[in-house]
C-alpha atoms as a PDB file:
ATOM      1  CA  UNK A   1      83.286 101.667  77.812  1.00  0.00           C
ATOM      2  CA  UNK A   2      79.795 103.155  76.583  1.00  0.00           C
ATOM      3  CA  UNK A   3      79.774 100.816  73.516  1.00  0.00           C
ATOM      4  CA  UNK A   4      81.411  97.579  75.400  1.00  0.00           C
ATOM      5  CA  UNK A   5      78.222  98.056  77.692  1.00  0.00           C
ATOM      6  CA  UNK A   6      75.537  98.231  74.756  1.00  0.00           C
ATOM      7  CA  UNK A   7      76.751  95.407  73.052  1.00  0.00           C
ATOM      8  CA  UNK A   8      76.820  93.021  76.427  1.00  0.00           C
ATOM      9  CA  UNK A   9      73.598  94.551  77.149  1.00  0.00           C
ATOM     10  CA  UNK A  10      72.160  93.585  73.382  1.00  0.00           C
ATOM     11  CA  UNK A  11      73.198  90.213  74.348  1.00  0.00           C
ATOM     12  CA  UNK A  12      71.388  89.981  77.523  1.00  0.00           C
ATOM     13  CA  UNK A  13      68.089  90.552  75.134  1.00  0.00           C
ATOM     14  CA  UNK A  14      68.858  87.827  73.248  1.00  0.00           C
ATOM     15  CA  UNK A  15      69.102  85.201  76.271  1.00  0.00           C
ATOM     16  CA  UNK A  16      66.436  83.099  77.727  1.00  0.00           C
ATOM     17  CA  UNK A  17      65.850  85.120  80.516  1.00  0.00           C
ATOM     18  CA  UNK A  18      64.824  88.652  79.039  1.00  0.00           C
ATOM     19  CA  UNK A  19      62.463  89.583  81.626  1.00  0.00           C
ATOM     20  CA  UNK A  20      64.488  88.557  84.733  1.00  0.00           C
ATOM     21  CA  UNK A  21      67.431  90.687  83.155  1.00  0.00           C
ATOM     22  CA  UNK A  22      65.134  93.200  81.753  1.00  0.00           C
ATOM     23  CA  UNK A  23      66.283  95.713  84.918  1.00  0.00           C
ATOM     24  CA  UNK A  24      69.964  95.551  84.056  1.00  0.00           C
ATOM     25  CA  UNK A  25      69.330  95.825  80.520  1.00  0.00           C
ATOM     26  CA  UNK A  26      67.220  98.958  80.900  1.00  0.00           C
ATOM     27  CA  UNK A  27      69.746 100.535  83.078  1.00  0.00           C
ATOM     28  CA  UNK A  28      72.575 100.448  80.222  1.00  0.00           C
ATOM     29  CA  UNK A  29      69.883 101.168  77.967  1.00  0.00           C
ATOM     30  CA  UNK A  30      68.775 104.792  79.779  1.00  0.00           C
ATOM     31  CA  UNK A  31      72.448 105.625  80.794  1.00  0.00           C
ATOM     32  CA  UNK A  32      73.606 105.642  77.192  1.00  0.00           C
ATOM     33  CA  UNK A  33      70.734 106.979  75.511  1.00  0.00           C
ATOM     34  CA  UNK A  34      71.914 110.326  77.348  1.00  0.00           C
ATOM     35  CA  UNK A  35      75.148 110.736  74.609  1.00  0.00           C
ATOM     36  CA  UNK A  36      73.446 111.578  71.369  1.00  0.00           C
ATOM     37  CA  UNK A  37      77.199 110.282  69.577  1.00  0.00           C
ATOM     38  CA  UNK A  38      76.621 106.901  71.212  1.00  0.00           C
ATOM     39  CA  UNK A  39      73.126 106.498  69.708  1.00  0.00           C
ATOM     40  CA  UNK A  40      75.079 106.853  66.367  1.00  0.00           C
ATOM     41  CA  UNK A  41      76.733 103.519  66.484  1.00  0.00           C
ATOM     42  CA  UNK A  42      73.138 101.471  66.122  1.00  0.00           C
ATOM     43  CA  UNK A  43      73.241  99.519  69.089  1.00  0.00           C
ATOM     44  CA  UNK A  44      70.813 100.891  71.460  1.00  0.00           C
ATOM     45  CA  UNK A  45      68.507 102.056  68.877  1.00  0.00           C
ATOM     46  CA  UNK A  46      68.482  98.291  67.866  1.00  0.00           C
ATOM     47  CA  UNK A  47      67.164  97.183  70.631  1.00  0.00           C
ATOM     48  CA  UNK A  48      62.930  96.496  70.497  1.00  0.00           C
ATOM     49  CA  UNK A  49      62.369  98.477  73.890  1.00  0.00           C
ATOM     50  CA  UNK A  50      63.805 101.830  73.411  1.00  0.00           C
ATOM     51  CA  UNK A  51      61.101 103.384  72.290  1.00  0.00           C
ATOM     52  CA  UNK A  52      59.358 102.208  75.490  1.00  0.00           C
ATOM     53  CA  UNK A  53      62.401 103.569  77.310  1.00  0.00           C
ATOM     54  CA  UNK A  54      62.493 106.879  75.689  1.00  0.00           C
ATOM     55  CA  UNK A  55      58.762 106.909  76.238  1.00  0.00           C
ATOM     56  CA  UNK A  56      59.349 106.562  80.078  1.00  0.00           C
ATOM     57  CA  UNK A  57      62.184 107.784  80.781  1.00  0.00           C
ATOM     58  CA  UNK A  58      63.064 111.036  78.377  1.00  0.00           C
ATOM     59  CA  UNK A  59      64.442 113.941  79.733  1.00  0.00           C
ATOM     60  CA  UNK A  60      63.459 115.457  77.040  1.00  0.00           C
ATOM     61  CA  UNK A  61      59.932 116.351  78.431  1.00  0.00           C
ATOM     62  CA  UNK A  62      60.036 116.902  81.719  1.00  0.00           C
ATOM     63  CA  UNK A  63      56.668 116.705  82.455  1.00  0.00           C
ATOM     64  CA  UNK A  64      56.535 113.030  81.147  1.00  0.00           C
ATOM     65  CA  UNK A  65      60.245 111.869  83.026  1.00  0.00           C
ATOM     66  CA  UNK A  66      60.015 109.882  86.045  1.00  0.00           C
ATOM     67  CA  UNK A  67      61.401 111.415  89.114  1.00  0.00           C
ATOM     68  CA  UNK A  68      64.979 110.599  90.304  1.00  0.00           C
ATOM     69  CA  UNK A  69      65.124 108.965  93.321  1.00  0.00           C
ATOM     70  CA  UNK A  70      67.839 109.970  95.210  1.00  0.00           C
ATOM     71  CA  UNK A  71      70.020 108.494  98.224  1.00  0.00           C
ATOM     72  CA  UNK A  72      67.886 109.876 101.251  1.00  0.00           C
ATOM     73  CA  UNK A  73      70.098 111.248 103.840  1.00  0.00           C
ATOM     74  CA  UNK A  74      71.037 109.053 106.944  1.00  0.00           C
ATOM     75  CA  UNK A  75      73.409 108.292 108.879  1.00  0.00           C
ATOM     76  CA  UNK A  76      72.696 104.493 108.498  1.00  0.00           C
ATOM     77  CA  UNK A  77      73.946 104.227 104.818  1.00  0.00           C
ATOM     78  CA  UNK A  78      77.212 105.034 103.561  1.00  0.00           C
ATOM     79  CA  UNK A  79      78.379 105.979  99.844  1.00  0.00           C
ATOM     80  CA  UNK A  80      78.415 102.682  97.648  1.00  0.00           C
ATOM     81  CA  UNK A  81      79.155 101.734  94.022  1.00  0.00           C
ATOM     82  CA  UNK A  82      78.452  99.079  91.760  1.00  0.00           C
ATOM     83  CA  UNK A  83      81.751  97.397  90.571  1.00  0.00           C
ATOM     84  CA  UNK A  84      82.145  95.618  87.008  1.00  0.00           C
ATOM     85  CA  UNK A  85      84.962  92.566  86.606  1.00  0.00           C
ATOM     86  CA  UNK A  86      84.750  90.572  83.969  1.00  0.00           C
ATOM     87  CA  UNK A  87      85.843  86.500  84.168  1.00  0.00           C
ATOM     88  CA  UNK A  88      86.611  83.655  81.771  1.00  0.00           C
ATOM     89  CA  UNK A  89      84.537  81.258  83.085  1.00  0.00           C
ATOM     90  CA  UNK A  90      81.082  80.085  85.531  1.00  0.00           C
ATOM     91  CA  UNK A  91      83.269  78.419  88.200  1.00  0.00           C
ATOM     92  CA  UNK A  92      86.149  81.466  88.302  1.00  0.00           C
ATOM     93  CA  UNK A  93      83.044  83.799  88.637  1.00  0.00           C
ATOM     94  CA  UNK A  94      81.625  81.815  91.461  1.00  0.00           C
ATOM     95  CA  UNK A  95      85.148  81.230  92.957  1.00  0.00           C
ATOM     96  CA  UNK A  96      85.283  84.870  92.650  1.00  0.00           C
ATOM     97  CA  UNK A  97      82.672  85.869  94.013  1.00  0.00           C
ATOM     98  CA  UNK A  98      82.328  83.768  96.966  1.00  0.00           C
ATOM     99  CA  UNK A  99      85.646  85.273  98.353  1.00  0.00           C
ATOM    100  CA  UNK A 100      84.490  88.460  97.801  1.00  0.00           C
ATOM    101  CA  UNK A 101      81.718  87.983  99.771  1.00  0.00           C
ATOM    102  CA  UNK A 102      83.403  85.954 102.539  1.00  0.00           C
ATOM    103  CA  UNK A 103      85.952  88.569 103.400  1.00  0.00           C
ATOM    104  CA  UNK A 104      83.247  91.060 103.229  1.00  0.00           C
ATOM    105  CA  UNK A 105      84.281  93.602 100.595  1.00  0.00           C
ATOM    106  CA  UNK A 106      80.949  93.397  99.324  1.00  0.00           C
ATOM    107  CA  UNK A 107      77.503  92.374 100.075  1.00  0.00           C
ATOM    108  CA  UNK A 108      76.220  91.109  96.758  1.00  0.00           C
ATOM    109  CA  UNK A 109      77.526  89.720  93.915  1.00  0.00           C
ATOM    110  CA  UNK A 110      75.970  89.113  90.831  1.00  0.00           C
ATOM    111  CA  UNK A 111      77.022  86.700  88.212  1.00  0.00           C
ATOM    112  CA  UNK A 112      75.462  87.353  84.530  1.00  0.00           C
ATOM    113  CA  UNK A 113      76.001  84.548  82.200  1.00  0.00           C
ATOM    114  CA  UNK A 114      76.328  85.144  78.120  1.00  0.00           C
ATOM    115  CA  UNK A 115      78.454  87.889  77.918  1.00  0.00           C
ATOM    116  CA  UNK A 116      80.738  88.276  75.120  1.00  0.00           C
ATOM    117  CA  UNK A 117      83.884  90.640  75.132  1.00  0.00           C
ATOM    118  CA  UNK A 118      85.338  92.225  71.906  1.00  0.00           C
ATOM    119  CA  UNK A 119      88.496  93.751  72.683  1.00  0.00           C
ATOM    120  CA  UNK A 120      92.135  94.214  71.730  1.00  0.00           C
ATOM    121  CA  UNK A 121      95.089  92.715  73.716  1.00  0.00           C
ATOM    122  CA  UNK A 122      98.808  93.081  72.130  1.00  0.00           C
ATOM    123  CA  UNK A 123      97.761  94.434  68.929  1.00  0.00           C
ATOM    124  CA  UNK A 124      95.452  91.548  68.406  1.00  0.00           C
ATOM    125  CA  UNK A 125      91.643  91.739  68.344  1.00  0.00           C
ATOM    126  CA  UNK A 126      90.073  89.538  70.380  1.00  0.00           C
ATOM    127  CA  UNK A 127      86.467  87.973  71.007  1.00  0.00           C
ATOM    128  CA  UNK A 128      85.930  85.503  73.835  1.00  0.00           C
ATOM    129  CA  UNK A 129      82.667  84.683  76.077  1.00  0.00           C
ATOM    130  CA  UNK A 130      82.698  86.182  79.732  1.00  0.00           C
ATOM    131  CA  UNK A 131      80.582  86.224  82.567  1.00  0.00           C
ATOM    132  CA  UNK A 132      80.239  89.544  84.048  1.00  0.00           C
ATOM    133  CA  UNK A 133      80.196  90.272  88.068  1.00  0.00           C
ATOM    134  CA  UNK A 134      78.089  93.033  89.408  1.00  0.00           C
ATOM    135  CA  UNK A 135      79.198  94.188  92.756  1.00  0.00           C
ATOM    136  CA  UNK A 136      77.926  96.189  95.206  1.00  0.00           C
ATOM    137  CA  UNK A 137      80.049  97.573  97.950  1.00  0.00           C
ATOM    138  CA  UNK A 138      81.144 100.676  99.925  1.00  0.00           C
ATOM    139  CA  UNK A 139      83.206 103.148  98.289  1.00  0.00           C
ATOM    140  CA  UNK A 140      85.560 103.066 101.078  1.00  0.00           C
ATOM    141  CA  UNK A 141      86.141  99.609  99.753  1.00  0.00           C
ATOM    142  CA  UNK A 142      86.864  99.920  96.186  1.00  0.00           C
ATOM    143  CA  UNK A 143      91.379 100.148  96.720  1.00  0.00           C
ATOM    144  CA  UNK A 144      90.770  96.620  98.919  1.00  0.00           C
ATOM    145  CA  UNK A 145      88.528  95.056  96.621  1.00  0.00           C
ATOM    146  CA  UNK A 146      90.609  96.010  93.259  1.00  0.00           C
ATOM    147  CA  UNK A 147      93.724  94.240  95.108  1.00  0.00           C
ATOM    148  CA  UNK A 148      91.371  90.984  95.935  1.00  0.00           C
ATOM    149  CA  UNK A 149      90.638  90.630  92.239  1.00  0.00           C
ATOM    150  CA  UNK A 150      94.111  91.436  91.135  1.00  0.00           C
ATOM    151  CA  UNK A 151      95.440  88.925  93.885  1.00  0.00           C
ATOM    152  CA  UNK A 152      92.661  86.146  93.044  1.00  0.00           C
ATOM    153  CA  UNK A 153      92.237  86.373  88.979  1.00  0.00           C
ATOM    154  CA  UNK A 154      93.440  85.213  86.348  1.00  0.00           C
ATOM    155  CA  UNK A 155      93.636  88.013  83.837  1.00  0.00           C
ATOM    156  CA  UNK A 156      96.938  89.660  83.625  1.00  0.00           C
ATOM    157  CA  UNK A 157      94.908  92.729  83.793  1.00  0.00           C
ATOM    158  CA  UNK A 158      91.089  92.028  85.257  1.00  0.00           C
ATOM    159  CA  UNK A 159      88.843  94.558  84.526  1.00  0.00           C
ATOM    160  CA  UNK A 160      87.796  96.571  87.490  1.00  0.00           C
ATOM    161  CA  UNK A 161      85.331  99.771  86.719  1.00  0.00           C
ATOM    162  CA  UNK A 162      83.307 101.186  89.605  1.00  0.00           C
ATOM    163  CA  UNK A 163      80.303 103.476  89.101  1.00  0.00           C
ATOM    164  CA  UNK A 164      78.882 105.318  91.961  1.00  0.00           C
ATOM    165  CA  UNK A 165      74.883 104.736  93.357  1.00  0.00           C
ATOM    166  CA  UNK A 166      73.719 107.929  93.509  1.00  0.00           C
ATOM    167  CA  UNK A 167      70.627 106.769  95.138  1.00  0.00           C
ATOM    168  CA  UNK A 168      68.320 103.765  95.502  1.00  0.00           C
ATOM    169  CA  UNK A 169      66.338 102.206  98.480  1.00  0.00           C
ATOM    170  CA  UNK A 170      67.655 102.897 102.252  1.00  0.00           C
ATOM    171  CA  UNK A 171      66.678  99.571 103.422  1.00  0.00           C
ATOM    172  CA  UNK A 172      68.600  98.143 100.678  1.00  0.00           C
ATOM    173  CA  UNK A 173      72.139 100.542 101.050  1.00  0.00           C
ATOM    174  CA  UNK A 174      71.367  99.779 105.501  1.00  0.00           C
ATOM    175  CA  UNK A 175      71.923  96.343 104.267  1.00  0.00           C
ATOM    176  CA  UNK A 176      74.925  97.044 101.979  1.00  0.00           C
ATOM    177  CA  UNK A 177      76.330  98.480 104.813  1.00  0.00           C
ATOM    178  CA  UNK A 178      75.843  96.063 107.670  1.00  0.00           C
ATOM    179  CA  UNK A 179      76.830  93.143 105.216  1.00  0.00           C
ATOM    180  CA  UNK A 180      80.343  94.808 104.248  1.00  0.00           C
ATOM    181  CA  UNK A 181      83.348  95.615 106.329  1.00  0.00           C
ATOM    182  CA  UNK A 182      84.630  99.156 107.540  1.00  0.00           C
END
């Protein structure tokens, strides 16, 4: 999964839109530069900002890291995830999407253009272009919202990979939770 996520992110660079992407780039960037076996394969160290990055973000040298920010405690946010699916097309992502949103099992969806997925599917290698969507829901939701994309996609098998927020802005997760259901 590691690699899969530095090559799409590589190809983000490479887009038009660098610095509007730039976050979500960064983000794959510092989460793999953490497993020394991934910075083996080239593909983060190829890319012109991790130096910055490591610079920034090491930690390495403590006294040069930037603080974590965690999820502050209150009872007005609940635990949420960011959810990865993958889909053929512009219009299935935005079909996709739009139901998600609609029957609430998820507050915001991104769609991210340019991807390209290497993979192998009955003994065959395969390369096609993707869009990816980026959602961000409850936890709590993650069995109802793997069933939506199962029910409404057209992969035999849709990818479907949650990671957990382990902290961010409490306006931001208030909102996550008052925009998704129970």
């Amino acid at each position: 999964m590691a690699s899969t996520l530095c090559c799409r992110a590589s190809l983000l660079v490479s887009s038009n839109a660098t610095r509007r992407r730039f976050h979500l780039v960064a983000s794959f960037s510092t989460l793999s530069s953490s497993s020394s076996s991934y910075l083996k394969t080239g593909c983060v160290q190829s890319l012109p900002f991790v130096r910055l990055l490591r610079s920034k973000f090491s930690i390495r040298a403590p006294d040069k890291t930037v603080p974590a920010v965690k999820m502050e405690a209150s009872s007005n946010n609940v635990p949420s995830i960011v959810v990865y699916v993958t889909v053929p097309n512009r219009d299935a992502g935005r079909k996709l999407a739009d139901s998600i949103v609609k029957e609430k099992l998820a507050a915001c969806v991104n769609i991210v253009p340019g991807v390209e997925s290497v993979y192998e599917w009955e003994g065959k290698v395969n390369r096609d272009p993707e869009e990816l969507l980026i959602i961000k829901t409850r936890q709590s939701l993650l069995p109802a919202l793997t069933e939506h994309v199962k029910a409404n996609h057209e992969y035999d098998v849709p990818e479907v990979i949650a990671l957990p927020i382990g902290g961010g802005s409490v306006e931001y997760l208030e909102w996550l939770k008052n925009s998704t259901r129970e």
